[in-house]
Protein backbone atom coordinates (compact mmCIF):
# COMPACT_ATOMS: atom_id res chain seq x y z
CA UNK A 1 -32.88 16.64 -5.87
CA UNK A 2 -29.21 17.52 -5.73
CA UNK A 3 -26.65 14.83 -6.69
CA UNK A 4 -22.90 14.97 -5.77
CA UNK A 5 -21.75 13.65 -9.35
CA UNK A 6 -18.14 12.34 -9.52
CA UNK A 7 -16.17 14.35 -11.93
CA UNK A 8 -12.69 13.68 -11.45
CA UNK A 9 -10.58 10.59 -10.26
CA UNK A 10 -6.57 10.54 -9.45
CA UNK A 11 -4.70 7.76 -7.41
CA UNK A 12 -0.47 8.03 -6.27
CA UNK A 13 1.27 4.71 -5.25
CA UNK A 14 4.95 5.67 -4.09
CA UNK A 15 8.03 4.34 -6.10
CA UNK A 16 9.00 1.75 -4.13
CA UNK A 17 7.41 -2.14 -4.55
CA UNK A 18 8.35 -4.29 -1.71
CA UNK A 19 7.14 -7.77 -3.38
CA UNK A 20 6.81 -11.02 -0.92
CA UNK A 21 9.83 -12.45 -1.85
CA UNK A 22 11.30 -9.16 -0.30
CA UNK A 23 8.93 -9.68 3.19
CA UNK A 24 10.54 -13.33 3.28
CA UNK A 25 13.85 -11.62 3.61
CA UNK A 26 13.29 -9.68 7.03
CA UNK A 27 10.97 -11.92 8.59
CA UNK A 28 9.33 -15.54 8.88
CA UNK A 29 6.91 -16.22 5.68
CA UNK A 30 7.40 -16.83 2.05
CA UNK A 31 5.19 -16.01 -1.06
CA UNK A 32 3.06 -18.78 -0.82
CA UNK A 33 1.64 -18.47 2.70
CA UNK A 34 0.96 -14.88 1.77
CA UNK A 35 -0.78 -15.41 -1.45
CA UNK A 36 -2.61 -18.53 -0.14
CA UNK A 37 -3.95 -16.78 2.78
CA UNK A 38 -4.67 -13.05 1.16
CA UNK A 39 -3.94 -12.98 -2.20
CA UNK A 40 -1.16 -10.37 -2.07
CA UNK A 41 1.35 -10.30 -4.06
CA UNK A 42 3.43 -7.03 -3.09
CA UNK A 43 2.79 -3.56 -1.82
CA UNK A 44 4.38 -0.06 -2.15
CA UNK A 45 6.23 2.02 0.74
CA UNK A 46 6.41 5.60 0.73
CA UNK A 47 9.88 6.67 0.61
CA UNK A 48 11.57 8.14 3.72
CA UNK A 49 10.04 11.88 4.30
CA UNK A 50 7.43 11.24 2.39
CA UNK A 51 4.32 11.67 4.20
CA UNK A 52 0.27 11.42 4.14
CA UNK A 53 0.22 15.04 2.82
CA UNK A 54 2.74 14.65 -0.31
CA UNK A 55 0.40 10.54 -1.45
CA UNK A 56 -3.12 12.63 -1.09
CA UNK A 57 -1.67 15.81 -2.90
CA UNK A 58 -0.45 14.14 -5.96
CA UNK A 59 -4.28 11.96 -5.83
CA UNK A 60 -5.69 15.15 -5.54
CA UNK A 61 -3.71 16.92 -8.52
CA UNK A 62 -4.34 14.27 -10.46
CA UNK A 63 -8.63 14.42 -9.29
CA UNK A 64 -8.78 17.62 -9.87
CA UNK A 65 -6.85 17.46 -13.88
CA UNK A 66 -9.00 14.26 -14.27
CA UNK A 67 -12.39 16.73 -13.77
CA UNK A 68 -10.80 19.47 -15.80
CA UNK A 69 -11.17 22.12 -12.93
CA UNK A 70 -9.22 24.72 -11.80
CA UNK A 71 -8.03 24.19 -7.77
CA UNK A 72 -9.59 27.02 -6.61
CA UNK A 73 -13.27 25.84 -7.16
CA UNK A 74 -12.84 23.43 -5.07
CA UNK A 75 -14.49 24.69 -2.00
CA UNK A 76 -14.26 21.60 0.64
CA UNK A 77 -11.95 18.83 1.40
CA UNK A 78 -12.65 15.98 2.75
CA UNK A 79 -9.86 13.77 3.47
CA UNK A 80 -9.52 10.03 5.30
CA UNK A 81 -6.49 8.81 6.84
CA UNK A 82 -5.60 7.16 10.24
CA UNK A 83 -1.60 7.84 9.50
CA UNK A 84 -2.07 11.60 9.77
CA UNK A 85 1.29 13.56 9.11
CA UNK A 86 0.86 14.90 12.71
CA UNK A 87 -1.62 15.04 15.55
CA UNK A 88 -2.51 17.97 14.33
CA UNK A 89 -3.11 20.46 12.17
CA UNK A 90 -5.35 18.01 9.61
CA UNK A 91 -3.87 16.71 6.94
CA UNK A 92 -6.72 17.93 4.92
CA UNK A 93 -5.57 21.77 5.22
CA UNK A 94 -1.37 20.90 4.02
CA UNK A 95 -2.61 19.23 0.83
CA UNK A 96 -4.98 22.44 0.61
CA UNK A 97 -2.02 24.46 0.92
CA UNK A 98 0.09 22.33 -1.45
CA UNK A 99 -2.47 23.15 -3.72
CA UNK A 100 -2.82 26.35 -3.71
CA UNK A 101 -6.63 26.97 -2.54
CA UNK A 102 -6.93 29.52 0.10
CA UNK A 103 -10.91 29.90 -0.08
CA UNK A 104 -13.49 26.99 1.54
CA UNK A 105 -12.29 23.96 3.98
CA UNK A 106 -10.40 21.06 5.30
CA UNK A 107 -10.97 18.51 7.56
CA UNK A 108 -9.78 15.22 8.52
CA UNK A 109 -12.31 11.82 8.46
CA UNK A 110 -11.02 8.95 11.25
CA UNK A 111 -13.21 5.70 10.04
CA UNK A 112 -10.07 3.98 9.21
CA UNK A 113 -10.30 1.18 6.36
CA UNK A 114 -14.24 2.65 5.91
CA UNK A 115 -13.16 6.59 5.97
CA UNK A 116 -13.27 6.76 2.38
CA UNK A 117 -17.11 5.83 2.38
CA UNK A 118 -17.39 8.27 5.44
CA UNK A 119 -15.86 11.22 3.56
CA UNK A 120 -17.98 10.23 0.34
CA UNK A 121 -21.36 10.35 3.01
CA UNK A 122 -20.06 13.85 4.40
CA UNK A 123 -19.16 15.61 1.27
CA UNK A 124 -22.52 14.00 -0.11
CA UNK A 125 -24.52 15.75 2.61
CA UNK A 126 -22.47 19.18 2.23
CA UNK A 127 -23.42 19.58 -1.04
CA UNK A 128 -27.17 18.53 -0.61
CA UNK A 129 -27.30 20.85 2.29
CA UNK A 130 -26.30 23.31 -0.47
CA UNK A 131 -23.67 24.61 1.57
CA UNK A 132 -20.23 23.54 -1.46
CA UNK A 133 -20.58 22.92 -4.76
CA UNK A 134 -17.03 21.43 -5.47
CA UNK A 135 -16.18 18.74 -3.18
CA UNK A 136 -12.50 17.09 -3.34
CA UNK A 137 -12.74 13.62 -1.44
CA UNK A 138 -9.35 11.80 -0.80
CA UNK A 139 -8.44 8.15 0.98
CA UNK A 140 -4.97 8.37 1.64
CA UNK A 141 -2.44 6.58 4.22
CA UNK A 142 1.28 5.72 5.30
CA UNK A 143 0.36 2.05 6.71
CA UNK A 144 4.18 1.53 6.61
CA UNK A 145 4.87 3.87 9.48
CA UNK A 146 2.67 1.84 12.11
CA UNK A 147 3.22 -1.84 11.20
CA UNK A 148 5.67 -3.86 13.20
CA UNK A 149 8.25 -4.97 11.18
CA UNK A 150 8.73 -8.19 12.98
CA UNK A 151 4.77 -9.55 13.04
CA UNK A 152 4.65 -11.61 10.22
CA UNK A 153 0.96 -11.40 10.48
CA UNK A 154 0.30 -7.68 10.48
CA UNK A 155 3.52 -6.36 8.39
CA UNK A 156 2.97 -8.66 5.15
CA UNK A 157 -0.89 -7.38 4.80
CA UNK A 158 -0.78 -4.02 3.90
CA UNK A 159 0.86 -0.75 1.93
CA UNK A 160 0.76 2.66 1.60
CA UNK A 161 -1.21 4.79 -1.44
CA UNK A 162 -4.34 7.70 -1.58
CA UNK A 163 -6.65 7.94 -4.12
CA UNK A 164 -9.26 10.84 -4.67
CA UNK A 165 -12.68 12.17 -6.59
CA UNK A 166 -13.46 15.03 -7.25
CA UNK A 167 -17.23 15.84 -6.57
CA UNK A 168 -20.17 18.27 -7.63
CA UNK A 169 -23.42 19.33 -7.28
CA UNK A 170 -25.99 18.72 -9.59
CA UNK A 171 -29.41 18.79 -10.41
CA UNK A 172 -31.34 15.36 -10.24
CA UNK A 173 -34.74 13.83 -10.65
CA UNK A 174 -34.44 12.45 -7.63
CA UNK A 175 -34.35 8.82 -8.99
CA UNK A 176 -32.20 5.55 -9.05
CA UNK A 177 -31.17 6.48 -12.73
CA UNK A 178 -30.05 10.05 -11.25
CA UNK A 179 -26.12 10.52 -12.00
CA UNK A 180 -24.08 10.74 -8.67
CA UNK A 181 -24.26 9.38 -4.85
CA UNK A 182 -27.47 7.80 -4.71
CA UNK A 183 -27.43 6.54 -1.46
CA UNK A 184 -24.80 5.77 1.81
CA UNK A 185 -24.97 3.81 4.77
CA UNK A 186 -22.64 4.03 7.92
CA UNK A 187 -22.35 1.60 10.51
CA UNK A 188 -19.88 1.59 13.62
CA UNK A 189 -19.57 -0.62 16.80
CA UNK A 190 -16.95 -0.01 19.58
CA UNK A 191 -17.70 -2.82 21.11
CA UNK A 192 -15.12 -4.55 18.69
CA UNK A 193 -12.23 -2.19 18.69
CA UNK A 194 -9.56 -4.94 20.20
CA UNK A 195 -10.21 -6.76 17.43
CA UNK A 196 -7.90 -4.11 15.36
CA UNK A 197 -6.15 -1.35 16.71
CA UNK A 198 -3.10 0.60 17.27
CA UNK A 199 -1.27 0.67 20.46
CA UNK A 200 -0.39 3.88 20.72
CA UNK A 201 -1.59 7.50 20.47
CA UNK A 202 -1.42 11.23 22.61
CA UNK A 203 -3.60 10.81 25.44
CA UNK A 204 -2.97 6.82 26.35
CA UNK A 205 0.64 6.65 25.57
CA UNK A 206 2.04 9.52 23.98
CA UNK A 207 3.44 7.49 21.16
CA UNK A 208 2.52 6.35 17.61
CA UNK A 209 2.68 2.96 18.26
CA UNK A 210 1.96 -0.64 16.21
CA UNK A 211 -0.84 -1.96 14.62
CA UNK A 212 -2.43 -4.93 16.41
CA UNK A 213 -4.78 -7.22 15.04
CA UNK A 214 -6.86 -10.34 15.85
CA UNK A 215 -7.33 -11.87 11.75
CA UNK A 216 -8.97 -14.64 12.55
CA UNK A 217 -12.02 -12.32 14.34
CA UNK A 218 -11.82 -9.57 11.98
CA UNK A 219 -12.58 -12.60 8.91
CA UNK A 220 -15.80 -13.52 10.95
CA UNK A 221 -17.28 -10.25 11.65
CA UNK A 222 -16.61 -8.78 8.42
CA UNK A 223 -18.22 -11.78 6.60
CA UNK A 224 -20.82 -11.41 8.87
CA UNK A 225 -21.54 -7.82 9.11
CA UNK A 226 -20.74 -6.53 5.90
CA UNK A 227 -23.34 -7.95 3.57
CA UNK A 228 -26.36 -6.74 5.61
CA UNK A 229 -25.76 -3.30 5.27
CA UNK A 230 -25.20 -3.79 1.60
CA UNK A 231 -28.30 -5.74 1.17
CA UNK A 232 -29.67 -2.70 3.52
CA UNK A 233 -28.97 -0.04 1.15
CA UNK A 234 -29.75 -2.13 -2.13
CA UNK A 235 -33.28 -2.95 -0.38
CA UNK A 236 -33.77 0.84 0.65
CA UNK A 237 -33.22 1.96 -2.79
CA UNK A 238 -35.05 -1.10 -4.38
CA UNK A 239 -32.22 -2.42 -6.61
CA UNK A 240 -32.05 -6.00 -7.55
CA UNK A 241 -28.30 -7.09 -7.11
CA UNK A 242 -28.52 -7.96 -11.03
CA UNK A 243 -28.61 -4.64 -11.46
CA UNK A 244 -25.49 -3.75 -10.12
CA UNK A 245 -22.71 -3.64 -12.44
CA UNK A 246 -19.65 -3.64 -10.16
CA UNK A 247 -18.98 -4.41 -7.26
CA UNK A 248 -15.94 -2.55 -5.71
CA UNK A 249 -15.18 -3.59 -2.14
CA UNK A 250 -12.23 -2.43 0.55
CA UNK A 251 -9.78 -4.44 -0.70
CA UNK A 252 -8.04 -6.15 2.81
CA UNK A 253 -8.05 -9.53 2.08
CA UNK A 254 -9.16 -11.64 -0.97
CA UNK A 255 -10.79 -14.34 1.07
CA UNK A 256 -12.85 -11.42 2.83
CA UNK A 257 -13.58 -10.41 -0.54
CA UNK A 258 -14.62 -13.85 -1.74
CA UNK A 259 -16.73 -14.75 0.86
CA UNK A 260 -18.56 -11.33 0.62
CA UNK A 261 -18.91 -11.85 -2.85
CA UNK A 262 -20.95 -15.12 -2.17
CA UNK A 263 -23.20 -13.91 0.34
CA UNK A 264 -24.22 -11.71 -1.61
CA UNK A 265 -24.76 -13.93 -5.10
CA UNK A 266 -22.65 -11.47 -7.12
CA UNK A 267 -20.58 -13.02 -9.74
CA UNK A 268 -16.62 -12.59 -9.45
CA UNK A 269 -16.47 -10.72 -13.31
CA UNK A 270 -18.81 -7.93 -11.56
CA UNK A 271 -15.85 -7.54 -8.70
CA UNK A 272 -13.07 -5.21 -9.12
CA UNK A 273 -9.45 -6.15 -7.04
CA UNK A 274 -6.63 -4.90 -6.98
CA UNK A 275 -5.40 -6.42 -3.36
CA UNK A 276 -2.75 -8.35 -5.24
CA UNK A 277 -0.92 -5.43 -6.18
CA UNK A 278 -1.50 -2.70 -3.25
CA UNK A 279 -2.10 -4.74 -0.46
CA UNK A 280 -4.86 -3.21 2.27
CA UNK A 281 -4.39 0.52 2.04
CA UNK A 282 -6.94 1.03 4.41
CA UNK A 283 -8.82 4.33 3.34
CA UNK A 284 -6.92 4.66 0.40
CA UNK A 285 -8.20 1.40 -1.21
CA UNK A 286 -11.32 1.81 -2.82
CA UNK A 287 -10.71 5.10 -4.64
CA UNK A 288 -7.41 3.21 -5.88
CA UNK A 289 -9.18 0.41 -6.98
CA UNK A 290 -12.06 2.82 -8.82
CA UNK A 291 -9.14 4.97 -10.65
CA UNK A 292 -7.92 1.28 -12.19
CA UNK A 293 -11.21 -0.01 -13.27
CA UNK A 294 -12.01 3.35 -14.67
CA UNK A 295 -8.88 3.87 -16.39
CA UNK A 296 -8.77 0.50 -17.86
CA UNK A 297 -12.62 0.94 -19.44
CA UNK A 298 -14.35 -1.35 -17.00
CA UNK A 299 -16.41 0.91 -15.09
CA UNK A 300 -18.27 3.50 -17.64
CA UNK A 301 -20.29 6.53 -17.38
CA UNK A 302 -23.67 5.29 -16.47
CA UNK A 303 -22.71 2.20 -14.82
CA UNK A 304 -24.18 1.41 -11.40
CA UNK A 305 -21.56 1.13 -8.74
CA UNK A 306 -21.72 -0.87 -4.84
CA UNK A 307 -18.93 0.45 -2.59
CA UNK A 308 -18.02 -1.31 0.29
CA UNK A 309 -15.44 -1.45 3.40
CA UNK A 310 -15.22 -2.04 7.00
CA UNK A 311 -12.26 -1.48 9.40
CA UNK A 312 -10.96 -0.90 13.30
CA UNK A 313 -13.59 0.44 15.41
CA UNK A 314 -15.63 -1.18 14.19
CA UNK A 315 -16.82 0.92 11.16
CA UNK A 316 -18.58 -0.07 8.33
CA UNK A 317 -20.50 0.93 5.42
CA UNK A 318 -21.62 0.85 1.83
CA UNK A 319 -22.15 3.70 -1.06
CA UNK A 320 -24.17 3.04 -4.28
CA UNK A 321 -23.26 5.55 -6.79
CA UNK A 322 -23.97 5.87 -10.52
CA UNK A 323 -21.15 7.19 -12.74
């Protein structure tokens, strides 16, 4: 069987930190309600001009050094954002411009918070059709350019950042102690889309427009929907949770991520967070959160790793990979 092994991991957070203390200054909260109620403790802003395009390229760069390949093996991208630089062309094909690859192709994902464990299920499916060998996957977003300013509930939750791997093809024995993506579920449900949204967009009202969201709701259904597709794909593949040696979730919220974490009777030292320091980053999340624990030692060639996330739409879905 064919595996789509992860080579290469880079993440980009812009310069600028805005902490809660700053949020307190331009609008009605304070540092406690935020860290009692999500666990945040500051975010990063891209800096004016800086776009989706210029986050995911320097990810990418750094990917694609991390694998040791040269750019121009790279013969797909894959790339998740909801905070496009424009309607279109994809963002996918300026960061393949930026660097430098003329050969394969580019597309944009739209899952929102779960697009980076859409992109990992379509590059994983490209390279077992045997159609690319090299697969660059990026999460990347500008949150910061949607959010309004002045809801205290939306604006203090999330922050802008991309993360990528770098992925490719290899032979397997077609078992769960194969190297690579070993399995992916998807999940979506329109029904839900209220919930969390943007109020804006070409064809409804030919404007960007504002996140909107309904936290209270979005708590319940992803504490209740999450955990059975990860006991789903855990069952399918016949893995005891115990076997699992992090756990590496969309980070949105910490009490999302604590109440997941329960349900499923994994133990917080198996859990990787970062939410403290990048707030939600939507798609860019996870892959930012697997760059840390993999530079800092924690997750190690050979370790068994759950991905999880769920955002607007609703999407979610779960990855179990082996390093």
């Amino acid at each position: 069987m064919i595996r789509s092994v992860i080579r290469g991991i880079g993440s980009y957070l812009p310069d600028e930190v805005i902490t809660n203390a700053d949020l307190a200054k331009v609008v009605d909260t304070s540092d406690d309600w935020i860290r009692e109620r999500t666990g945040i403790t500051q975010r990063y802003r891209a800096a004016p001009g800086q776009m989706t395009s210029d986050l995911a390229t320097e990810a990418a760069r750094r990917a694609i050094d991390n694998a040791g390949f040269d750019p121009d093996t790279i013969d797909l991208i894959v790339l998740s954002t909801s905070t496009p630089d424009y309607t279109f062309p994809a963002t996918a094909t300026t960061v393949q411009a930026n660097l430098g690859i003329t050969g394969g192709a580019a597309f944009d994902v739209q899952a929102v918070c779960t697009g980076f464990v859409y992109a990992l299920a379509i590059a994983d499916n490209f390279i077992k059709a045997g159609t690319h060998s090299r697969v660059l996957v990026i999460g990347a977003e500008t949150y910061s350019r949607i959010l309004d300013w002045n809801d205290r509930n939306t604006c203090v939750l999330f922050g802008d950042g991309a993360g990528a791997v770098v992925l490719e093809a290899e032979q397997g024995d077609g078992t769960i102690a194969d190297r690579g993506i070993l399995a992916t579920r998807l999940r979506s449900d329109g029904r839900h889309k209220s919930r969390l949204y943007v109020d804006g967009g070409p064809s409804s009202t030919q404007t960007v427009g504002h996140l909107r969201m309904e936290g209270n709701q979005v708590f319940k259904l992803a504490v209740g929907m999450v955990p059975q597709v990860l006991h789903e794909i855990l069952d399918d593949n016949n893995v005891p949770m115990s076997d699992i040696d992090w756990f590496v979730p969309h980070q949105a919220n910490k009490r999302i991520i604590d109440a997941t974490e329960q349900k499923l009777g994994i133990g917080p030292e198996k859990v990787v967070l970062t939410v403290d320091l990048h707030a939600n980053t939507s798609s860019a999340s996870i892959p930012l959160a697997l760059d840390v624990a993999v530079k800092d030692g924690r997750i190690k060639p050979g370790h068994l790793v759950l991905l999880e996330a769920m955002g607007g739409g609703f999407t979610w879905g779960a990855a179990l990979v082996r390093w």
